[in-house]
Protein backbone atom coordinates (compact mmCIF):
# COMPACT_ATOMS: atom_id res chain seq x y z
CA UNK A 1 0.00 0.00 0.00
CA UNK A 2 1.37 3.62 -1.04
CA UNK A 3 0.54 5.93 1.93
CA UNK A 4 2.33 8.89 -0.28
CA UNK A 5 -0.52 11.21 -1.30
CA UNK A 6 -1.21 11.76 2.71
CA UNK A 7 0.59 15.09 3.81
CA UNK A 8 -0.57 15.81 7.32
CA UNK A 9 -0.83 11.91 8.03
CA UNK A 10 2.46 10.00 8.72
CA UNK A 11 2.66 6.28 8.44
CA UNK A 12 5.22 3.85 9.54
CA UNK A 13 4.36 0.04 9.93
CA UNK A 14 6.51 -2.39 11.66
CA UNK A 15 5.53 -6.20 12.52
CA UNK A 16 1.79 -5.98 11.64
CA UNK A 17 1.21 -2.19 13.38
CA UNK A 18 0.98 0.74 11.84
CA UNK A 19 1.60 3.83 13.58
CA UNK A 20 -0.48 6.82 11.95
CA UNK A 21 0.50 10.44 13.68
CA UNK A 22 -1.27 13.15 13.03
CA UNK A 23 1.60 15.50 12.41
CA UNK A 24 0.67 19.73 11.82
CA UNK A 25 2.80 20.46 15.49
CA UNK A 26 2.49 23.81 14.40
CA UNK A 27 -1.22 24.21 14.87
CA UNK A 28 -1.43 21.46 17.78
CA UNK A 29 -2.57 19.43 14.69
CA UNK A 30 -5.88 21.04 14.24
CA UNK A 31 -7.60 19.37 11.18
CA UNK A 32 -7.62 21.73 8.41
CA UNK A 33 -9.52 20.68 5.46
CA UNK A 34 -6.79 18.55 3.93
CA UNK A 35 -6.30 16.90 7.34
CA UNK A 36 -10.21 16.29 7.90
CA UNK A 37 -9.88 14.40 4.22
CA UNK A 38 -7.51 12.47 5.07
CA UNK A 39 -9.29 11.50 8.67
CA UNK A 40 -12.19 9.94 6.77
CA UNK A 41 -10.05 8.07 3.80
CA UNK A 42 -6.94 6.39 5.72
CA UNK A 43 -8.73 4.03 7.16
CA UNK A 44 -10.13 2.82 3.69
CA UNK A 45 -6.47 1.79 2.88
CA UNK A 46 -5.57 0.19 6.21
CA UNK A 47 -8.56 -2.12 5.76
CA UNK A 48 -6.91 -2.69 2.10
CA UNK A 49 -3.30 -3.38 3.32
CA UNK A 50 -2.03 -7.01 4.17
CA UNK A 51 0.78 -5.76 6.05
CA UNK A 52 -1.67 -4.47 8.84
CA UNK A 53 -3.12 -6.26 11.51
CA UNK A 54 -3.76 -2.84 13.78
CA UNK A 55 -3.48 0.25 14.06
CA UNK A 56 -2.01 3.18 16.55
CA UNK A 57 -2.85 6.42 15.75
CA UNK A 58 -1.50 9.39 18.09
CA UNK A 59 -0.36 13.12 17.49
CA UNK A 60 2.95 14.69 17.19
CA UNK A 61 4.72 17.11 19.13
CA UNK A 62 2.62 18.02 22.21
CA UNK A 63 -1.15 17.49 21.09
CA UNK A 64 -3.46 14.86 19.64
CA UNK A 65 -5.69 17.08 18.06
CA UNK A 66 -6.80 20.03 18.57
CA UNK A 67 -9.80 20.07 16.71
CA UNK A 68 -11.09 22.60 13.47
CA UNK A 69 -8.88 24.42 12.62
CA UNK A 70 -9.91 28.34 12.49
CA UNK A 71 -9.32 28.98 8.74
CA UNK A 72 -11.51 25.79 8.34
CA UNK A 73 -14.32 26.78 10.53
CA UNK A 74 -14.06 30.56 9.17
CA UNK A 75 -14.76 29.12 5.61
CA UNK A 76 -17.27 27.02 6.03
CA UNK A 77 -19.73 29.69 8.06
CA UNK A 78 -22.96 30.41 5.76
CA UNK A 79 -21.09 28.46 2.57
CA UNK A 80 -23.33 25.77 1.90
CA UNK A 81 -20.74 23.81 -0.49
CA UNK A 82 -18.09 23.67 2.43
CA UNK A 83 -20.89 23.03 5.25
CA UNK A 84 -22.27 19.95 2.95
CA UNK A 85 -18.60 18.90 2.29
CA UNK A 86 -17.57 18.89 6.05
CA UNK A 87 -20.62 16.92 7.08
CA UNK A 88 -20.03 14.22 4.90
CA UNK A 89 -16.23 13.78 5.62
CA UNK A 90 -17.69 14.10 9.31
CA UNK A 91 -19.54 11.01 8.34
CA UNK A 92 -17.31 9.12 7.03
CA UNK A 93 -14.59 9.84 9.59
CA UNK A 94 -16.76 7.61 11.73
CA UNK A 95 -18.62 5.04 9.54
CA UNK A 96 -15.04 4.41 8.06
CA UNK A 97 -13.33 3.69 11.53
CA UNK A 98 -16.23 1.48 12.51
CA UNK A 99 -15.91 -0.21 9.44
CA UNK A 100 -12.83 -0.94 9.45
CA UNK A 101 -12.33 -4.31 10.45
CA UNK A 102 -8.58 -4.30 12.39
CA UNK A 103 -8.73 -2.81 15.77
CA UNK A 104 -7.27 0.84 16.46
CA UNK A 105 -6.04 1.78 19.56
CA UNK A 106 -5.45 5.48 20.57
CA UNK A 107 -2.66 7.12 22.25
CA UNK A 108 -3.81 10.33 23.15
CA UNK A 109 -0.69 12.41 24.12
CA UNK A 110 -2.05 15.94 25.07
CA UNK A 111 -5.28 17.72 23.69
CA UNK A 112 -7.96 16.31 21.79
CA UNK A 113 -10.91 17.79 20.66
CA UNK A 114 -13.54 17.92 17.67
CA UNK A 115 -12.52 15.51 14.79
CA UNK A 116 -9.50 14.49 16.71
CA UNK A 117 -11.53 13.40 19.60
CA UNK A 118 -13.49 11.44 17.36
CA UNK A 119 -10.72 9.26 16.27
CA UNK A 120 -9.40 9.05 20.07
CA UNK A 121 -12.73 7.79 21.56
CA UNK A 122 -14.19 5.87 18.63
CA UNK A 123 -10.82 3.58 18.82
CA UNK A 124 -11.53 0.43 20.28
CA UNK A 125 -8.78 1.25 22.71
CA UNK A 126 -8.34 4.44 24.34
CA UNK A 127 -5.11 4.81 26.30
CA UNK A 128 -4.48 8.32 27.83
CA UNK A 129 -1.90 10.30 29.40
CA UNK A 130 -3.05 11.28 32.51
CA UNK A 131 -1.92 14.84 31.51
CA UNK A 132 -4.26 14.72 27.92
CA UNK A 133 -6.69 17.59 27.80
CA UNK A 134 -10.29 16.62 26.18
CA UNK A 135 -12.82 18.28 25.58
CA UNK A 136 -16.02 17.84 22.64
CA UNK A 137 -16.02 21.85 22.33
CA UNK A 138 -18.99 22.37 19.77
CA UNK A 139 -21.51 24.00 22.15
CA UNK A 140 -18.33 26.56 23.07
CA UNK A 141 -18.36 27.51 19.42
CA UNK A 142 -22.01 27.76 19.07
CA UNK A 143 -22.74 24.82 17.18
CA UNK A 144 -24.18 21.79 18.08
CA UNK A 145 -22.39 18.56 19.37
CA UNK A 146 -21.73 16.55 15.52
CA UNK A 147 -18.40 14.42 14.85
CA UNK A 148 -19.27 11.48 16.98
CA UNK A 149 -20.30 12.74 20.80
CA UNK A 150 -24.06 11.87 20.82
CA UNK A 151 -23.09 8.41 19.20
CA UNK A 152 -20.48 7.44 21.64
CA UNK A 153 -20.06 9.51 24.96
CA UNK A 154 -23.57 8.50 26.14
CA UNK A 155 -22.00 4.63 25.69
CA UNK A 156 -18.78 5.05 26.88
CA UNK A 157 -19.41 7.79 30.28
CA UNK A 158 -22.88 7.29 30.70
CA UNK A 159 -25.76 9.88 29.63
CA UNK A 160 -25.14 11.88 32.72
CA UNK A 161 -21.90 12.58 32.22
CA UNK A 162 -22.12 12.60 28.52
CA UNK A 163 -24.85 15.86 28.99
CA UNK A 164 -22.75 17.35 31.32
CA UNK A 165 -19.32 17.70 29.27
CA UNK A 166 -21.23 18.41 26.31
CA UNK A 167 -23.30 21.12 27.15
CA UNK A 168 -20.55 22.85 29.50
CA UNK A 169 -17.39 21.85 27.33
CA UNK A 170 -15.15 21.69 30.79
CA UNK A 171 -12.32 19.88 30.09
CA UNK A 172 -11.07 16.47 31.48
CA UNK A 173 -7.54 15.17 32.13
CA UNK A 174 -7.01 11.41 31.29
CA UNK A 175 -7.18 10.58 35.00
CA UNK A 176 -10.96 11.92 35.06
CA UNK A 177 -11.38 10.23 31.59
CA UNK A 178 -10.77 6.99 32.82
CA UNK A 179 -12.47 7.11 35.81
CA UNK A 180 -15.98 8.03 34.34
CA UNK A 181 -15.01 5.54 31.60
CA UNK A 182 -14.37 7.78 28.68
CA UNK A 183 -11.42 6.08 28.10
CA UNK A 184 -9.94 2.66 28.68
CA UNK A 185 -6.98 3.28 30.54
CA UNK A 186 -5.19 6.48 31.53
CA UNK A 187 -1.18 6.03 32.18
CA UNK A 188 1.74 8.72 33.12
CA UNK A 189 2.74 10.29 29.97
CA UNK A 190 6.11 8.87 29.63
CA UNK A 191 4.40 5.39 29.65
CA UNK A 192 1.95 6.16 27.13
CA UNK A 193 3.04 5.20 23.67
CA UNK A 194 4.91 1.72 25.09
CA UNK A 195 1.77 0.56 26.71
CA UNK A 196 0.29 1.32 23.49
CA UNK A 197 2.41 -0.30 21.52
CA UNK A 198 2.21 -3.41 23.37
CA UNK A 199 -1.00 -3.68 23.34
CA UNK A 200 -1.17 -2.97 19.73
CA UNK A 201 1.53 -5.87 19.37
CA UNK A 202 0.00 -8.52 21.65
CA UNK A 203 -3.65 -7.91 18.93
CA UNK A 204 -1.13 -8.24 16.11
CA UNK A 205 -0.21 -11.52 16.93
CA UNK A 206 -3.81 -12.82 18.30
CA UNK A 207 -6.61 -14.84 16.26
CA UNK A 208 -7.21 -12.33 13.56
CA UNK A 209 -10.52 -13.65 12.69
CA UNK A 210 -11.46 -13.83 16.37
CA UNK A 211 -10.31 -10.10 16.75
CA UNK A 212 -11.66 -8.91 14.07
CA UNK A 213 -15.36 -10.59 14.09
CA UNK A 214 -15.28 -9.93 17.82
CA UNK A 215 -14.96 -5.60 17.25
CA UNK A 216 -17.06 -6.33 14.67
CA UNK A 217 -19.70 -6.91 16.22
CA UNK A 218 -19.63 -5.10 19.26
CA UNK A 219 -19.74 -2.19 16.76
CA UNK A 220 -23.57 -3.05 15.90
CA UNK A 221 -24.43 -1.25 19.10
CA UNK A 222 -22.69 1.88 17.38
CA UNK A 223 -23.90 1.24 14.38
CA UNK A 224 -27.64 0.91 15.09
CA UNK A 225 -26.89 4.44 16.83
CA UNK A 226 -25.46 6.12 13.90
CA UNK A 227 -28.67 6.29 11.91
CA UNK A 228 -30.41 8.02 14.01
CA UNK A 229 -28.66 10.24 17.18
CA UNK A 230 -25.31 10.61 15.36
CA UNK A 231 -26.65 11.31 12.05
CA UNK A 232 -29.49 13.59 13.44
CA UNK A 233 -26.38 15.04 15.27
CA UNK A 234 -24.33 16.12 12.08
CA UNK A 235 -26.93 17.36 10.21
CA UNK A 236 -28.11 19.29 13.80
CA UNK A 237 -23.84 21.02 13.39
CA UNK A 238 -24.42 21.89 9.78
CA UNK A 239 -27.40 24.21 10.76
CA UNK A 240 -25.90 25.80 13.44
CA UNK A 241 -22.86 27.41 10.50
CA UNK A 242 -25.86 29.12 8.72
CA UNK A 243 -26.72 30.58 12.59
CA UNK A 244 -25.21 33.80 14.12
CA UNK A 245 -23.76 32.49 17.67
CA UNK A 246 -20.75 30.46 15.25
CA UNK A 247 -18.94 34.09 14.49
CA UNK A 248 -19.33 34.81 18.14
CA UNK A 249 -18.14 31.50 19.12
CA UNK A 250 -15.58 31.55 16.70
CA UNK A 251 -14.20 35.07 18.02
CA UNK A 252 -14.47 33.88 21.57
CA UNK A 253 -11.74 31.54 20.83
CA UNK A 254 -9.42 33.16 19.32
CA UNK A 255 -9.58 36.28 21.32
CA UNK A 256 -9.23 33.60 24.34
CA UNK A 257 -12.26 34.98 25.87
CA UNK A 258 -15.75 33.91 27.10
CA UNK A 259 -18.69 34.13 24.46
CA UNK A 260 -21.05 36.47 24.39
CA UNK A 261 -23.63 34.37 22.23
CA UNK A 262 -26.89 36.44 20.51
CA UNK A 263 -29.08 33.63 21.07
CA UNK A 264 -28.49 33.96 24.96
CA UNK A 265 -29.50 37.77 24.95
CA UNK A 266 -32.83 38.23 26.39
């Protein structure tokens, strides 16, 4: 398999793992369009390559991911061709990772949010540094919840928690993500990508059928989800970019301050 044509994805496979790192260190890896592409294809060719039995994905430098990028977000408020664009790669960012057939284990090094997040908690594995930052982050922007919180949070934390962190967008460290059970396991930071690796390493060399059909169908719980709360969800996101609170939101972040929303002026 030629991994060439991805530019903010690196690859590197060794013994049956491939290691995928998000790598745009300069922007904490935010997923900028190209990036957000790439998200929802690269899993298509990992189910298509022989010399993968699993898959690590991480960030580089400092961050997982730390979610839309601004120019991305900017360009996509009130245009209808980027909105409709976005949604579907939104899509398929999920549908493809559940699809895929070879478990994927996270190794989420620092910050995570948005489509990042959605790759770090959809993984069948979650393994955290107990220093990671996460956060969903749509209702701070002033859209609502898409990517993949409504299908899996309410699963994975419970709908309590899931209502909580997605409504207030407070952030957890991996400790707190692990003990509400957002994540599977949350380790010191200098532990995190061995533990990951030998878990990814130990899969590689299991019952590959066993694995395989096993994730596969645990994923039918996900998957009878995605047709109706996650896709409701998207499509709810999409709306909210023709809105006016998503140039406040927007702002708000940038200028590293709290929101002052129209829709919350009575």
């Amino acid at each position: 398999m030629n991994y060439s044509q991805y530019k903010h994805l690196d690859i590197h496979i060794n013994a049956g793992v491939a290691i995928i790192t998000m790598n745009r260190p300069e922007s904490l890896n935010a997923t900028n369009s190209r990036l957000h592409y790439e998200l929802s294809k690269i899993w298509l060719d990992i189910g298509e390559d022989h010399d993968v039995n699993v898959v690590v994905v991480t960030g580089s430098g400092n961050a997982f991911s730390a979610g839309g990028d601004f120019e991305m977000i900017e360009k996509a408020i009130g245009n209808p061709e980027m909105i409709s664009k976005n949604t579907k790669e939104a899509g398929d960012i999920v549908y493809n990772l559940l699809n895929l057939d070879k478990p994927v284990i996270s190794a989420i090094n620092g910050v995570a949010v948005g489509a990042g997040l959605a790759v770090a908690l959809l993984a069948d594995i979650s393994i955290a540094s107990e220093r990671a930052r996460i956060t969903d982050g749509h209702t701070r922007l002033g859209v609502a919840a898409g990517d993949h919180a409504t299908l899996i949070w309410p699963l994975l934390c419970g709908m309590a928690k899931a209502k909580y962190y997605l409504l207030t967008c407070d952030f957890l460290d991996g400790t707190e993500a692990e003990r509400i059970g957002l994540v599977s396991k949350a380790v010191p930071h200098e532990e995190l990508m061995p533990t990951a690796l030998e878990i990814a390493h130990k899969l590689a060399k299991g019952s590959q059928p066993a694995i395989r059909f096993t994730k596969h169908a645990l994923n039918q719980w996900l998957r009878q989800a995605g047709h109706t709360s996650f896709d409701y969800s998207l499509l709810a996101e999409a709306i909210g970019f023709f809105g006016p609170d998503i140039k406040e939101g927007l702002a708000a972040v940038k200028e590293k301050r709290d929101p002052d929303f129209p829709s919350a002026k009575i």
